[in-house]
C-alpha atoms as a PDB file:
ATOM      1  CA  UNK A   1     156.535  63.758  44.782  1.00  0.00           C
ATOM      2  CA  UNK A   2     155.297  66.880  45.638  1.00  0.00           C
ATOM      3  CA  UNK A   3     152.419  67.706  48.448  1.00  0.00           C
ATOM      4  CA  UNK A   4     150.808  70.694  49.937  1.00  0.00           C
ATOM      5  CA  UNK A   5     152.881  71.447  53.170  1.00  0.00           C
ATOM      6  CA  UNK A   6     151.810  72.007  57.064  1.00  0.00           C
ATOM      7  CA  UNK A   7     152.958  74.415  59.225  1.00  0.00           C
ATOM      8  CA  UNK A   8     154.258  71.284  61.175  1.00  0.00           C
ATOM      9  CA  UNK A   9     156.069  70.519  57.984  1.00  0.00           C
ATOM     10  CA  UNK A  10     157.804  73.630  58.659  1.00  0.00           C
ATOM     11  CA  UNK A  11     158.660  72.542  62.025  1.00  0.00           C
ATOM     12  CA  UNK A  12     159.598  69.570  60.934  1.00  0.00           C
ATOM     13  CA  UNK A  13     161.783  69.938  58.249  1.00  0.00           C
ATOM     14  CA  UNK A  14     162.756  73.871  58.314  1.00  0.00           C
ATOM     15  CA  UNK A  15     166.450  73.602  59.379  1.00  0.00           C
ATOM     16  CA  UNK A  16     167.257  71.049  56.745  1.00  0.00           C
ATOM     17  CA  UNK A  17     165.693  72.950  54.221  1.00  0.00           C
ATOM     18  CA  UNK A  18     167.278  76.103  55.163  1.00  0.00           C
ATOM     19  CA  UNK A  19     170.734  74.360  55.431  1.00  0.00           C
ATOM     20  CA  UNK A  20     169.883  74.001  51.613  1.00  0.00           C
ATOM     21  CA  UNK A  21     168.881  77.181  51.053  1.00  0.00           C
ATOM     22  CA  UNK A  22     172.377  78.210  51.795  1.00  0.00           C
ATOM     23  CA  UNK A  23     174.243  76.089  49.294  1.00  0.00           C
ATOM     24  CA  UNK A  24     173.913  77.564  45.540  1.00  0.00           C
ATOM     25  CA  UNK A  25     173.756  74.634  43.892  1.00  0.00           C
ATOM     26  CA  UNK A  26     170.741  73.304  45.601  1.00  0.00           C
ATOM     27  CA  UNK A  27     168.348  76.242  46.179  1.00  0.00           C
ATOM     28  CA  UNK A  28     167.071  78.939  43.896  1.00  0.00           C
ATOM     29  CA  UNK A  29     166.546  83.307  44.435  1.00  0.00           C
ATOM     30  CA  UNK A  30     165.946  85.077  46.597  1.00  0.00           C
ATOM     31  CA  UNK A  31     169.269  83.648  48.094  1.00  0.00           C
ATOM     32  CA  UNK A  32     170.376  83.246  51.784  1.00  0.00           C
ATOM     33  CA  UNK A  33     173.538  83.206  51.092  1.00  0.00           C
ATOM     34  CA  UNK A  34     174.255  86.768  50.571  1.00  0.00           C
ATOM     35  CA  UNK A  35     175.171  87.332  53.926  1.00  0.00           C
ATOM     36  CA  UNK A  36     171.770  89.539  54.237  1.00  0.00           C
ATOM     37  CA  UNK A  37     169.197  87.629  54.476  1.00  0.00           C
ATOM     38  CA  UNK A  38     168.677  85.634  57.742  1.00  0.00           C
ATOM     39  CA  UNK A  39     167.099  82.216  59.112  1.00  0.00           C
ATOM     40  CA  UNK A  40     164.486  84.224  60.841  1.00  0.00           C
ATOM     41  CA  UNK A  41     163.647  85.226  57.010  1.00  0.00           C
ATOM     42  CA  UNK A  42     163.984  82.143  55.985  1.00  0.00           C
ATOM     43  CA  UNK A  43     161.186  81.074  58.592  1.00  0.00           C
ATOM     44  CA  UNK A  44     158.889  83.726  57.471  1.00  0.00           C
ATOM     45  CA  UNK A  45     159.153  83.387  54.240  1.00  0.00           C
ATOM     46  CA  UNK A  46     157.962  79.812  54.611  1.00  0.00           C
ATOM     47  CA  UNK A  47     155.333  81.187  56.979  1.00  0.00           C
ATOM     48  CA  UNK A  48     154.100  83.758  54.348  1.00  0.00           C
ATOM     49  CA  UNK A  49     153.754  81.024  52.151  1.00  0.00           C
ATOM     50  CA  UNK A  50     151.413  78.646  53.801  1.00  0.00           C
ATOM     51  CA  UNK A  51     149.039  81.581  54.921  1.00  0.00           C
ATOM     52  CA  UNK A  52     148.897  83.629  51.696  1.00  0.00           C
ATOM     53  CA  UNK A  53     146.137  82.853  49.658  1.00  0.00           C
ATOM     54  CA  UNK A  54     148.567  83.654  46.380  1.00  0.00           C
ATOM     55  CA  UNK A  55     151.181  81.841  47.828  1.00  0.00           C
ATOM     56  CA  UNK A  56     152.020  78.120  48.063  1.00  0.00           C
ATOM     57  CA  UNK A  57     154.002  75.723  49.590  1.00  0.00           C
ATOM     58  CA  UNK A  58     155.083  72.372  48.406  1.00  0.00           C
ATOM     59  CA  UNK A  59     156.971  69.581  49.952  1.00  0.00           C
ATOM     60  CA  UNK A  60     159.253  67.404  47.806  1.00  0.00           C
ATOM     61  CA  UNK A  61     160.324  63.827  48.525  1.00  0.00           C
ATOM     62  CA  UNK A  62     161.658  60.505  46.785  1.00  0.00           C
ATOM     63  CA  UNK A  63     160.908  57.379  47.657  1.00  0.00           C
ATOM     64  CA  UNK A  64     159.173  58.329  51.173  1.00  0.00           C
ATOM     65  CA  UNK A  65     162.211  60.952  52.243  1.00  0.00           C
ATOM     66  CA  UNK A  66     161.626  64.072  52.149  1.00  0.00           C
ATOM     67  CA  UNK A  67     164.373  66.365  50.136  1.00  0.00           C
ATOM     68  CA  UNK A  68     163.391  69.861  50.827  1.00  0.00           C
ATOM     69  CA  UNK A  69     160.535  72.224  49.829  1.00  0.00           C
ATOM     70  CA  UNK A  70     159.475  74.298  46.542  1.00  0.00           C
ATOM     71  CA  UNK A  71     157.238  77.717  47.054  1.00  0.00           C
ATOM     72  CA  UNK A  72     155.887  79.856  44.316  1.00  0.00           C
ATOM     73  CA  UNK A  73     153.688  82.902  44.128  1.00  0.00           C
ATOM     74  CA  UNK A  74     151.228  84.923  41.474  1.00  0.00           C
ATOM     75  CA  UNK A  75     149.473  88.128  40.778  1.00  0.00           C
ATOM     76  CA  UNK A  76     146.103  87.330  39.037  1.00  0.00           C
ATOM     77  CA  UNK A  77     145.522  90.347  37.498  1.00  0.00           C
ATOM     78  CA  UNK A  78     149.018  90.437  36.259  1.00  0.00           C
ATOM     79  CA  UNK A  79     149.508  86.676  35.089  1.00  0.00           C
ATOM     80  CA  UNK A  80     152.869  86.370  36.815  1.00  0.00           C
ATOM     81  CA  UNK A  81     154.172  83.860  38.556  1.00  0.00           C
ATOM     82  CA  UNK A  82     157.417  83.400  40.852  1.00  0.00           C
ATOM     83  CA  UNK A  83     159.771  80.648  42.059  1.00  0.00           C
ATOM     84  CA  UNK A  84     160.076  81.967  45.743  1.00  0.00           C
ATOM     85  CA  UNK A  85     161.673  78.992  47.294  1.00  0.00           C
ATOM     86  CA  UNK A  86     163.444  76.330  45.733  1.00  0.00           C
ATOM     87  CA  UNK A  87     165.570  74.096  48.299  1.00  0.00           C
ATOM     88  CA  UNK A  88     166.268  70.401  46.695  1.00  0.00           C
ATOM     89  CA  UNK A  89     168.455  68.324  47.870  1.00  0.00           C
ATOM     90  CA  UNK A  90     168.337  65.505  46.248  1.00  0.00           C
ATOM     91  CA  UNK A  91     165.827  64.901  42.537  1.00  0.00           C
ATOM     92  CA  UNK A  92     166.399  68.580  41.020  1.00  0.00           C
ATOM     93  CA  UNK A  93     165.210  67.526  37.659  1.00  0.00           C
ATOM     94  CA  UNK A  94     162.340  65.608  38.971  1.00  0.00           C
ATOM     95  CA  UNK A  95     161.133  68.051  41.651  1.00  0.00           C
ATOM     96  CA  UNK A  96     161.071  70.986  38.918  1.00  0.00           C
ATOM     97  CA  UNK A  97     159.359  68.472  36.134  1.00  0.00           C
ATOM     98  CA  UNK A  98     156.661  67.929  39.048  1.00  0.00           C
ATOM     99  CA  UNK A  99     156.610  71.647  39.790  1.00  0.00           C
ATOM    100  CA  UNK A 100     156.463  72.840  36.302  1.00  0.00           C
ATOM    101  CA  UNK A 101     153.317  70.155  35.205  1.00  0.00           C
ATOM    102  CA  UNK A 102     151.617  71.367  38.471  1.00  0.00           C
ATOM    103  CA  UNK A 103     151.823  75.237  37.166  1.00  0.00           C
ATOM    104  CA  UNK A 104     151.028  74.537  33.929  1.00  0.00           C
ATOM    105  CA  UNK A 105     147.787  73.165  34.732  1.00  0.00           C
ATOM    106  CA  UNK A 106     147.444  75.666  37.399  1.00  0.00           C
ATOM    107  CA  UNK A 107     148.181  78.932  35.807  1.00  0.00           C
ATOM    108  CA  UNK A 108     147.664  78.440  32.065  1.00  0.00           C
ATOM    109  CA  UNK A 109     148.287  81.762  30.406  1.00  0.00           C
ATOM    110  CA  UNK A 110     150.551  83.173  32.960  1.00  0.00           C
ATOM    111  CA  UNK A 111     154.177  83.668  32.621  1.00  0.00           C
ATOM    112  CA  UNK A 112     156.315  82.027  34.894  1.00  0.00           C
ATOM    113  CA  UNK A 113     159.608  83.333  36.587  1.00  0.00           C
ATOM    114  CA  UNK A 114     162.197  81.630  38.244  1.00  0.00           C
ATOM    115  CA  UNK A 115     165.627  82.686  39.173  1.00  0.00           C
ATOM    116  CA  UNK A 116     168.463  80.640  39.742  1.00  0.00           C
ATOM    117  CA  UNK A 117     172.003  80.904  40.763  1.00  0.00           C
ATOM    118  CA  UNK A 118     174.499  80.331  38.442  1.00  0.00           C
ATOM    119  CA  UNK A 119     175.830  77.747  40.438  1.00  0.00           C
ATOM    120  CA  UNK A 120     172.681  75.183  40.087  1.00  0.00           C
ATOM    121  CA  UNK A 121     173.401  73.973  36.966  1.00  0.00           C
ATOM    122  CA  UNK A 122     171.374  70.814  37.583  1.00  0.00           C
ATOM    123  CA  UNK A 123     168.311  73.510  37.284  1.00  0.00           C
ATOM    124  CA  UNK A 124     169.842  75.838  34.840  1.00  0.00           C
ATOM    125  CA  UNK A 125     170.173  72.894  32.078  1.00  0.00           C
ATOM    126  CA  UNK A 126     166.584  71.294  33.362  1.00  0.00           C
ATOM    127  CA  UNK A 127     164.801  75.329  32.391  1.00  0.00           C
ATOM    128  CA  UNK A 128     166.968  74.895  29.188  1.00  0.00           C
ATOM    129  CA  UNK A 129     165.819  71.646  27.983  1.00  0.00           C
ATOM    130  CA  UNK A 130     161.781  72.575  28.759  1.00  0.00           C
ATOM    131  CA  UNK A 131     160.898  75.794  26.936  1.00  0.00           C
ATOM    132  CA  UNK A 132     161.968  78.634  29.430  1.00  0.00           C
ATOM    133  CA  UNK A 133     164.147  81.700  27.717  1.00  0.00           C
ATOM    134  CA  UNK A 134     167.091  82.880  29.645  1.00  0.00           C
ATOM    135  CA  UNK A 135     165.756  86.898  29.639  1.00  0.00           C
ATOM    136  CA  UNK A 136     168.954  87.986  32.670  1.00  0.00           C
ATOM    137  CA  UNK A 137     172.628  87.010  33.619  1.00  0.00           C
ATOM    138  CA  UNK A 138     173.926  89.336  36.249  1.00  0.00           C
ATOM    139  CA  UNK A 139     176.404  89.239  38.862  1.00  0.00           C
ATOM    140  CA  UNK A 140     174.813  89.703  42.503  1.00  0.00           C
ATOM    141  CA  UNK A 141     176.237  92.102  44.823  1.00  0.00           C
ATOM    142  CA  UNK A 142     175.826  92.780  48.531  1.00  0.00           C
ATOM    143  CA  UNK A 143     176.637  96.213  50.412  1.00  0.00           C
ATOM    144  CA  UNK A 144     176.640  96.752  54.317  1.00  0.00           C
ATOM    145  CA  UNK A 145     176.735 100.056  55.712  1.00  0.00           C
ATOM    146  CA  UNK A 146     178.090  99.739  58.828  1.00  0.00           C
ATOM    147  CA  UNK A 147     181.525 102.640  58.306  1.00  0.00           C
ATOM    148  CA  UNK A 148     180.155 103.636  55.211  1.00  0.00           C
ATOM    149  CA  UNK A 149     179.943 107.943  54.974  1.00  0.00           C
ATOM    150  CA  UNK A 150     177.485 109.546  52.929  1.00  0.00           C
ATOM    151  CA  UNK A 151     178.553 112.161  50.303  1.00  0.00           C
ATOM    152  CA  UNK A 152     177.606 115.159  48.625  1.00  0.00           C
ATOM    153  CA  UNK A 153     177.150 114.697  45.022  1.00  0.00           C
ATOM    154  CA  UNK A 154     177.352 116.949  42.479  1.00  0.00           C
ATOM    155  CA  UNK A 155     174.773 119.399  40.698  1.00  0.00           C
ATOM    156  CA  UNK A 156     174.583 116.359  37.567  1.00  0.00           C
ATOM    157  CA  UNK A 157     172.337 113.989  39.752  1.00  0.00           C
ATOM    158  CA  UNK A 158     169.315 115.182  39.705  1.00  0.00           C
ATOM    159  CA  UNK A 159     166.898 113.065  42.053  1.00  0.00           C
ATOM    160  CA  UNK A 160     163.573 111.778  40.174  1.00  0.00           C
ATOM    161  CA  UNK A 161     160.231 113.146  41.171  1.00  0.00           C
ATOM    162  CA  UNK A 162     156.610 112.678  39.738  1.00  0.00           C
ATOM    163  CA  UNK A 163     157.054 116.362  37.972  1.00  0.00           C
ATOM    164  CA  UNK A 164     160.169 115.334  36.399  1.00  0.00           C
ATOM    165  CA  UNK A 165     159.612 111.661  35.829  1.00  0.00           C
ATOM    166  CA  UNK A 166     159.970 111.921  32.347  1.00  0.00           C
ATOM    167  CA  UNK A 167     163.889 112.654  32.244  1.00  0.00           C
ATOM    168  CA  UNK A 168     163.672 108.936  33.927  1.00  0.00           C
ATOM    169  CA  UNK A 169     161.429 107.753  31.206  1.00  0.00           C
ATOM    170  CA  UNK A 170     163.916 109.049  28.134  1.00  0.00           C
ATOM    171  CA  UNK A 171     166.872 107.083  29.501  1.00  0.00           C
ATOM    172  CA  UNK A 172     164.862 103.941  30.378  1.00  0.00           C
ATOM    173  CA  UNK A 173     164.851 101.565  27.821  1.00  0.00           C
ATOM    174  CA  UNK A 174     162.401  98.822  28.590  1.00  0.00           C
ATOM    175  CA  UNK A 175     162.076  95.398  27.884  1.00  0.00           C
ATOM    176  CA  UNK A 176     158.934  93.952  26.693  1.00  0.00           C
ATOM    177  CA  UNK A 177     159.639  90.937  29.616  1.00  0.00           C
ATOM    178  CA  UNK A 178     159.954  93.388  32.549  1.00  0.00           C
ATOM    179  CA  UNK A 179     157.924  93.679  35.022  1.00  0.00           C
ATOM    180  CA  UNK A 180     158.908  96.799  36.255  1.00  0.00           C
ATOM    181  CA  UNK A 181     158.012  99.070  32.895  1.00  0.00           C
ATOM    182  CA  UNK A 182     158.170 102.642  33.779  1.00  0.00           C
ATOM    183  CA  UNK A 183     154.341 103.040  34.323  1.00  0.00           C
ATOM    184  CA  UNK A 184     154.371 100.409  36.922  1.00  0.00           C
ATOM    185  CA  UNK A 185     157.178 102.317  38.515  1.00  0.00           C
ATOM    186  CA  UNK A 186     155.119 105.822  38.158  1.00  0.00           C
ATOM    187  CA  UNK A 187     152.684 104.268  39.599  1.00  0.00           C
ATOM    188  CA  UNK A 188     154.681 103.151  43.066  1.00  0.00           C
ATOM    189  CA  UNK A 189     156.641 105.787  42.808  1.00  0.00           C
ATOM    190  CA  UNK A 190     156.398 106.407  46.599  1.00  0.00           C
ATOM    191  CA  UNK A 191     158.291 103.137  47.189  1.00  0.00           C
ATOM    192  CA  UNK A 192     161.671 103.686  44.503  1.00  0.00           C
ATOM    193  CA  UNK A 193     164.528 105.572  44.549  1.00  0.00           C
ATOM    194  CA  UNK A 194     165.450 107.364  41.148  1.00  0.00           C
ATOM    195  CA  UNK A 195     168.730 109.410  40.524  1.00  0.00           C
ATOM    196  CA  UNK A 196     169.770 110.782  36.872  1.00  0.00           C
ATOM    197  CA  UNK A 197     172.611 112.230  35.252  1.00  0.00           C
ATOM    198  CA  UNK A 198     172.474 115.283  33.480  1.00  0.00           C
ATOM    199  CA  UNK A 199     174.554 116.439  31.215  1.00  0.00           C
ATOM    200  CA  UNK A 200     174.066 119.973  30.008  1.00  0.00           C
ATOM    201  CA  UNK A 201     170.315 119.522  31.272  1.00  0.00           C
ATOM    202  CA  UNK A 202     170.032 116.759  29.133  1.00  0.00           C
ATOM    203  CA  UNK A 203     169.473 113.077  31.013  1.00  0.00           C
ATOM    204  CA  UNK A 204     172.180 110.540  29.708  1.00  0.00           C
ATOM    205  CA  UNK A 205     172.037 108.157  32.376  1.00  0.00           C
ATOM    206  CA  UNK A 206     170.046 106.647  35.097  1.00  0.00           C
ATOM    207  CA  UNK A 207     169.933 104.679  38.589  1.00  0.00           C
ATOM    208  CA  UNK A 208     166.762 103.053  39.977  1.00  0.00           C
ATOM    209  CA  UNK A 209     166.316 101.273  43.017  1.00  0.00           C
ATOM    210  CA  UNK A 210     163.764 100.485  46.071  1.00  0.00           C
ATOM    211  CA  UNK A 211     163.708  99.438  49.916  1.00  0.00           C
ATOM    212  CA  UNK A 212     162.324  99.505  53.233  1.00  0.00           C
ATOM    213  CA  UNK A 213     163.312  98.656  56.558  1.00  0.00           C
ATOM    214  CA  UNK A 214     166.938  98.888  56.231  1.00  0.00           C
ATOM    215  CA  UNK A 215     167.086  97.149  53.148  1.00  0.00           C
ATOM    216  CA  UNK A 216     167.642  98.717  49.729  1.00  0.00           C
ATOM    217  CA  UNK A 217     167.984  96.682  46.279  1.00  0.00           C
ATOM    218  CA  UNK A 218     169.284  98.685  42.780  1.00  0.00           C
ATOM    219  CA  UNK A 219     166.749  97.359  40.446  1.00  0.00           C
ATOM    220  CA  UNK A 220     168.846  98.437  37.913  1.00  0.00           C
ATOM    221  CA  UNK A 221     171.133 101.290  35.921  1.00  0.00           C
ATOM    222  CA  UNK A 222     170.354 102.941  32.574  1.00  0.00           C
ATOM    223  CA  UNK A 223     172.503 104.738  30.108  1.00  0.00           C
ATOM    224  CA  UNK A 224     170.356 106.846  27.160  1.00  0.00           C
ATOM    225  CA  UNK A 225     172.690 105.674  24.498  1.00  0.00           C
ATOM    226  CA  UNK A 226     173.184 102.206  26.158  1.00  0.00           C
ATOM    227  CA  UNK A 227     176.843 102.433  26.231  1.00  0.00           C
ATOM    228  CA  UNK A 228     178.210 102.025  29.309  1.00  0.00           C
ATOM    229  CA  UNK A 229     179.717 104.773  31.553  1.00  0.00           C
ATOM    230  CA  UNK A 230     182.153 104.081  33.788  1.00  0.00           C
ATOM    231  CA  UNK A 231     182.170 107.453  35.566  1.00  0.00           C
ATOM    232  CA  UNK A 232     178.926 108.197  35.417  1.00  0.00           C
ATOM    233  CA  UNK A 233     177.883 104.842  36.775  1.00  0.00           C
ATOM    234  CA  UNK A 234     180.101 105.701  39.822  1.00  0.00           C
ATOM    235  CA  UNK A 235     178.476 109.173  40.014  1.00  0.00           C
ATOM    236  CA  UNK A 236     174.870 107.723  40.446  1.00  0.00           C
ATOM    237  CA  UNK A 237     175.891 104.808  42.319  1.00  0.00           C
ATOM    238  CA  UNK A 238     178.008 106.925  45.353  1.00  0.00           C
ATOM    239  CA  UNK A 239     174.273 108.893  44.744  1.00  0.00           C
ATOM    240  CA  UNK A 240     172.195 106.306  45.556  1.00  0.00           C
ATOM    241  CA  UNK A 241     174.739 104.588  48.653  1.00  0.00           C
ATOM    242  CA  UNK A 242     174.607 108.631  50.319  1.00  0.00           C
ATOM    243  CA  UNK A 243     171.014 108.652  49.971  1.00  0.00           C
ATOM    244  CA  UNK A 244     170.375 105.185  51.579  1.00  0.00           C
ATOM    245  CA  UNK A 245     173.090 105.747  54.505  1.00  0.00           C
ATOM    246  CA  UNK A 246     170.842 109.399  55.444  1.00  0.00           C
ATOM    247  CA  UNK A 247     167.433 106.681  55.294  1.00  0.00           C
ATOM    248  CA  UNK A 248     169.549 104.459  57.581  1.00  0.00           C
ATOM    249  CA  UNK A 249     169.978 101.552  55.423  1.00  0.00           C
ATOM    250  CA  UNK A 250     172.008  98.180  56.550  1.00  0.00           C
ATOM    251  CA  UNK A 251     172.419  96.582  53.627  1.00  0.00           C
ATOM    252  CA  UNK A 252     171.739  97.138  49.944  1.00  0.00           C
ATOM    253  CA  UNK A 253     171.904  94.542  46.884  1.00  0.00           C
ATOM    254  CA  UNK A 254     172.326  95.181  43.407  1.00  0.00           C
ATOM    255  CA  UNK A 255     172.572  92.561  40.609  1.00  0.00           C
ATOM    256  CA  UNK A 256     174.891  94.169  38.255  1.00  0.00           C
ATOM    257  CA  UNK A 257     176.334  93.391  34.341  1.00  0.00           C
ATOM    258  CA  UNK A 258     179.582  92.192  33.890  1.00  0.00           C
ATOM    259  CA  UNK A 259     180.856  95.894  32.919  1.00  0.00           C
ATOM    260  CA  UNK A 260     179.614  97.108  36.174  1.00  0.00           C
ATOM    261  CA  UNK A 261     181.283  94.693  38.777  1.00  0.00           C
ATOM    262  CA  UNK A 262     185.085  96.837  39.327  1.00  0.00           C
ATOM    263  CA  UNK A 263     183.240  99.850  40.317  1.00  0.00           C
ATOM    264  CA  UNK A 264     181.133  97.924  42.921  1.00  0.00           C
ATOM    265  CA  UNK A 265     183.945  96.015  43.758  1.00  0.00           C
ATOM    266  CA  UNK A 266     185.823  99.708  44.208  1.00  0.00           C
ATOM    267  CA  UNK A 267     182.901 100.769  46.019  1.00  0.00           C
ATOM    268  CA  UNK A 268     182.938  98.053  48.774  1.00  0.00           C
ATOM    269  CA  UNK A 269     180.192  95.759  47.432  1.00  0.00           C
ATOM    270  CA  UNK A 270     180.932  92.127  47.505  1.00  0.00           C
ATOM    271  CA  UNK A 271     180.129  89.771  44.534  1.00  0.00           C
ATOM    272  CA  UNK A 272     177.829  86.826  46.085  1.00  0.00           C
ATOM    273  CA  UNK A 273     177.918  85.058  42.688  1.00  0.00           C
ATOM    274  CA  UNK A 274     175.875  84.911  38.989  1.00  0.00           C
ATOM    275  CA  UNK A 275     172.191  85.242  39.646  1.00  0.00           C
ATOM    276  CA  UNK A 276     170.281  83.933  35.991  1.00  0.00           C
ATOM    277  CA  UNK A 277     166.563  84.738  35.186  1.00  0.00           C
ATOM    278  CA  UNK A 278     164.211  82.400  33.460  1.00  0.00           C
ATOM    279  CA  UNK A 279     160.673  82.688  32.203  1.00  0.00           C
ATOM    280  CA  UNK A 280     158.143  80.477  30.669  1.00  0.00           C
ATOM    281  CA  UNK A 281     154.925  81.343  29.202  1.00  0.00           C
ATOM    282  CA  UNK A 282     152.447  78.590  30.428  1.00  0.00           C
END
């Protein structure tokens, strides 16, 4: 059963549901178990969620016990929604078959995200059997500064601007089920982080990512003739670490492809695990 929750709920019940939150196989992305994110997040999070008026949180329970908490978010104007929290104990199946007749009525005509670890494979096969399309398998990462040395890269990377956003725009190849197409990102351009890679003044590859407050995510890497670079990749990541260390960054994350993982791994990132991508249009 699922019901609207309190902020005494989240008194209540917080440190059981974030001792969920940090066991893959029980809780959903944004994960706190990448060694990033903390409880006092955690607390906030489920804060945000009660007081936003786009935002909701939902208790779940079976047969009178309650077995964690579910919160979700949209953008009207956009039709989006997102699976923010997900922490189930106990019922997967039933909480999300609860969840998902609650949005449908809700939010007819949206499309609906939710991200999983690979690791929850109680939720994985539940999104499988109901309609949603598995858009994104990647591998997430997690970086920490702390030692780390920026460097000096070489006259390829070119860093992206608003009067040369278009060398960004012929290497990025975007999918029709992305969020971030490159006009959203022109748009916010204030808030990303965009190297390229020239090659005889020509882009052939690209690096994209965005942060605040110590924290920096790679929202992803693009080659022009989508075959995959291994030095180059290395080039534009080394780019991007440098250019967070000088902005004082802690930690960054970066949810790579398969091909991708030995240079992170080289690099000093450490895999937190598969991180898979669902959506649903309602």
């Amino acid at each position: 059963m699922l019901i609207k929750a309190t902020p005494e709920d989240i008194k209540k019940y917080g440190e059981f549901a974030y001792s969920v939150a940090l066991n893959p196989k029980k809780s959903c992305y944004p994960t706190y178990a990448d060694g990033i994110k903390t409880k006092t997040d955690f607390f906030k999070a489920a804060e945000r969620a009660i007081a936003k008026e786009t935002y909701e949180l939902l208790l779940f329970g079976i047969d009178g016990k309650v077995e964690g908490w579910i919160s979700y978010y949209w953008i009207p104007e956009d039709r989006y929604l997102q699976l923010y929290e997900f922490n189930i104990n106990r019922g997967t199946k039933q909480a999300l078959a609860e969840l998902l007749k609650t949005i449908e009525t809700k939010f007819a005509g949206y499309t609906a995200y939710f991200g999983f670890p690979g690791d929850n494979q109680e939720a994985i096969h539940f999104l499988s059997e109901h309609g949603f399309q598995c858009i994104e398998q990647d591998w997430n990462h997690s970086f920490f500064f702390d030692g780390y040395t920026a460097k000096e890269h070489d006259d390829c990377i070119e860093k992206i601007f608003r009067y040369n956003f278009d060398k960004f725009r012929r290497v990025y190849h975007e999918d029709p089920d992305t969020y971030w197409n490159a006009d959203r990102i022109f748009e916010t351009l204030d808030d990303w982080t965009i190297f390229v890679y020239n090659q005889a003044d020509q882009p052939i590859a690209a690096v994209f990512l965005t942060g605040k407050d110590g924290y920096y995510e790679i929202y992803g890497s693009e080659f022009a003739d989508e075959v995959f670079n291994e030095s180059v990749f290395r080039e534009l990541l080394t780019a991007s670490l440098s250019e967070c260390k000088r902005l004082d960054a802690k930690y960054m994350t970066y949810f790579c492809a398969e091909d991708e993982k030995s240079v992170l791994g080289e690099l000093g990132f450490q895999c937190v695990g598969q991180y898979v991508l669902y959506i649903k249009e309602l």
